[in-house]
Protein backbone atom coordinates (compact mmCIF):
# COMPACT_ATOMS: atom_id res chain seq x y z
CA UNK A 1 -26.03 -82.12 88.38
CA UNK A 2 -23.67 -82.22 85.53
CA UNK A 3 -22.43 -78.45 84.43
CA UNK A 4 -24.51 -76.95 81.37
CA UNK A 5 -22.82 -76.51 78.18
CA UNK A 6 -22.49 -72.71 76.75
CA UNK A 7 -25.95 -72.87 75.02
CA UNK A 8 -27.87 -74.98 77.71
CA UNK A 9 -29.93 -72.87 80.50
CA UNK A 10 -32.29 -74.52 83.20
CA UNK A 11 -35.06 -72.85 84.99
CA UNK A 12 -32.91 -71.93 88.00
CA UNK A 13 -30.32 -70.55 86.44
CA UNK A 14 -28.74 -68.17 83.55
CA UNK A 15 -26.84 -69.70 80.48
CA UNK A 16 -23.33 -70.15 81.37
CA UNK A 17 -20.90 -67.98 80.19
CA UNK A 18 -16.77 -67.80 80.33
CA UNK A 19 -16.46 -65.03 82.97
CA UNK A 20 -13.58 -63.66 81.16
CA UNK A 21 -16.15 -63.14 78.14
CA UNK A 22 -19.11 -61.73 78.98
CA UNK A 23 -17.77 -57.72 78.68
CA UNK A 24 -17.39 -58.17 75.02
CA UNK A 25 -21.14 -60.02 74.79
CA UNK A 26 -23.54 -58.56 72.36
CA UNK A 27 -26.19 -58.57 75.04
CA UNK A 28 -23.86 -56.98 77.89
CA UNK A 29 -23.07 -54.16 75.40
CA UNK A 30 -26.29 -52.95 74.87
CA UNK A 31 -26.81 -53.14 78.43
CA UNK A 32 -23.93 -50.58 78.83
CA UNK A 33 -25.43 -48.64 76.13
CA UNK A 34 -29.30 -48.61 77.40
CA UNK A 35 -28.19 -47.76 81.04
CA UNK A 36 -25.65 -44.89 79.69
CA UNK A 37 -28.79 -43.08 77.81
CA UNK A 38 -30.79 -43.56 80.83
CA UNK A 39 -27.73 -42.16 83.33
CA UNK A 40 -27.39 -38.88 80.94
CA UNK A 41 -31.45 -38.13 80.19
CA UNK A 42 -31.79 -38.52 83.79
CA UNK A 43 -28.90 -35.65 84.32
CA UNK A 44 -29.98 -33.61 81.63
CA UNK A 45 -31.41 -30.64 83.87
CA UNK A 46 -28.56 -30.68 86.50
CA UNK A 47 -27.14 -27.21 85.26
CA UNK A 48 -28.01 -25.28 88.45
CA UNK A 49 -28.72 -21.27 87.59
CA UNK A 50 -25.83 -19.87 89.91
CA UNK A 51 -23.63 -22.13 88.00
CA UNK A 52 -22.31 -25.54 89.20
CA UNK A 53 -24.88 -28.73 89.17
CA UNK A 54 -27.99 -28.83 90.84
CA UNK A 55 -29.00 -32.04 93.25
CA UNK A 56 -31.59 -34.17 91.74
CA UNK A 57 -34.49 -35.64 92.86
CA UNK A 58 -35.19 -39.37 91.97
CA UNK A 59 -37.12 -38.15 88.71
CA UNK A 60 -33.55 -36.06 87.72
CA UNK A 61 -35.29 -32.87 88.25
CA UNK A 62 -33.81 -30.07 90.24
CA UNK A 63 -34.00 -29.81 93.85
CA UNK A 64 -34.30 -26.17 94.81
CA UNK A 65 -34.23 -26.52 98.40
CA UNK A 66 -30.41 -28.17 98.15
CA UNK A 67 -27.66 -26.00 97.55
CA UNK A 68 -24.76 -26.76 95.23
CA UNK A 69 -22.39 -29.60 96.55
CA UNK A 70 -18.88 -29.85 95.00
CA UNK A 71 -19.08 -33.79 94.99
CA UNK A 72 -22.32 -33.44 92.66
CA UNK A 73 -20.56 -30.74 90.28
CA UNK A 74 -17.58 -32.93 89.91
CA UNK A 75 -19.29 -35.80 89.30
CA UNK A 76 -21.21 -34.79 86.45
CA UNK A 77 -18.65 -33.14 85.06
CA UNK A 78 -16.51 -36.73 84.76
CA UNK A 79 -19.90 -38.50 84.03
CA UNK A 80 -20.89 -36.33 80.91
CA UNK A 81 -17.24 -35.45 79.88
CA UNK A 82 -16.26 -39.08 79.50
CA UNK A 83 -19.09 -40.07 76.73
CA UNK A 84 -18.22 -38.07 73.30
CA UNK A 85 -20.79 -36.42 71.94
CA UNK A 86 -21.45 -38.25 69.19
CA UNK A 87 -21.86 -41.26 70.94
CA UNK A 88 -25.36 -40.56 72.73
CA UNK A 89 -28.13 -38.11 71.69
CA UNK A 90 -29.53 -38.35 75.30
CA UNK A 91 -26.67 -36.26 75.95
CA UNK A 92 -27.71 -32.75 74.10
CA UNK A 93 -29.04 -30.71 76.78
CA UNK A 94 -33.15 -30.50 77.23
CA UNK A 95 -34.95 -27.93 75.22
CA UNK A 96 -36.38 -25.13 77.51
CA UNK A 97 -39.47 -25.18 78.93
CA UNK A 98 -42.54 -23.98 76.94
């Protein structure tokens, strides 16, 4: 089977793309910018009470039962220190609970 050109697709596979390009597509860029909104509402509540960052369930609610790990507090300290905070309103922290 001959190779596709750039705006040909099949129905087994994707549209071919230069490897070398597909960080600066249009499509791979919102991507990045969908799954960075989800990553930071999902860490929203990870402030933990006695300071540090509380473990998460899978819903990104606070585990209670869990302690606080150093491994978790530094990682969402480099997770939500590396987006500005312009750049994502998912980022503000959660309003309190009613």
């Amino acid at each position: 089977m001959p190779p596709l050109a750039d705006h040909q697709t099949d129905h087994h596979r994707s549209p071919v793309v230069d490897p070398a390009a597909w960080p600066t597509l249009g499509s791979h860029r919102l991507w990045l910018s969908e799954h960075c909104r989800a990553l930071l509402r999902f860490g929203r509540d990870v402030a933990h009470p006695a300071g540090g960052a509380a473990y998460l369930d899978e819903h990104g609610r606070p585990d209670p039962a869990q302690p606080v790990h150093t491994w978790i507090t530094a990682r969402m300290v480099h997770v939500h220190s590396s987006v500005p905070c312009s750049a994502c309103p998912a980022r503000a922290p959660a309003p309190p609970p009613a």
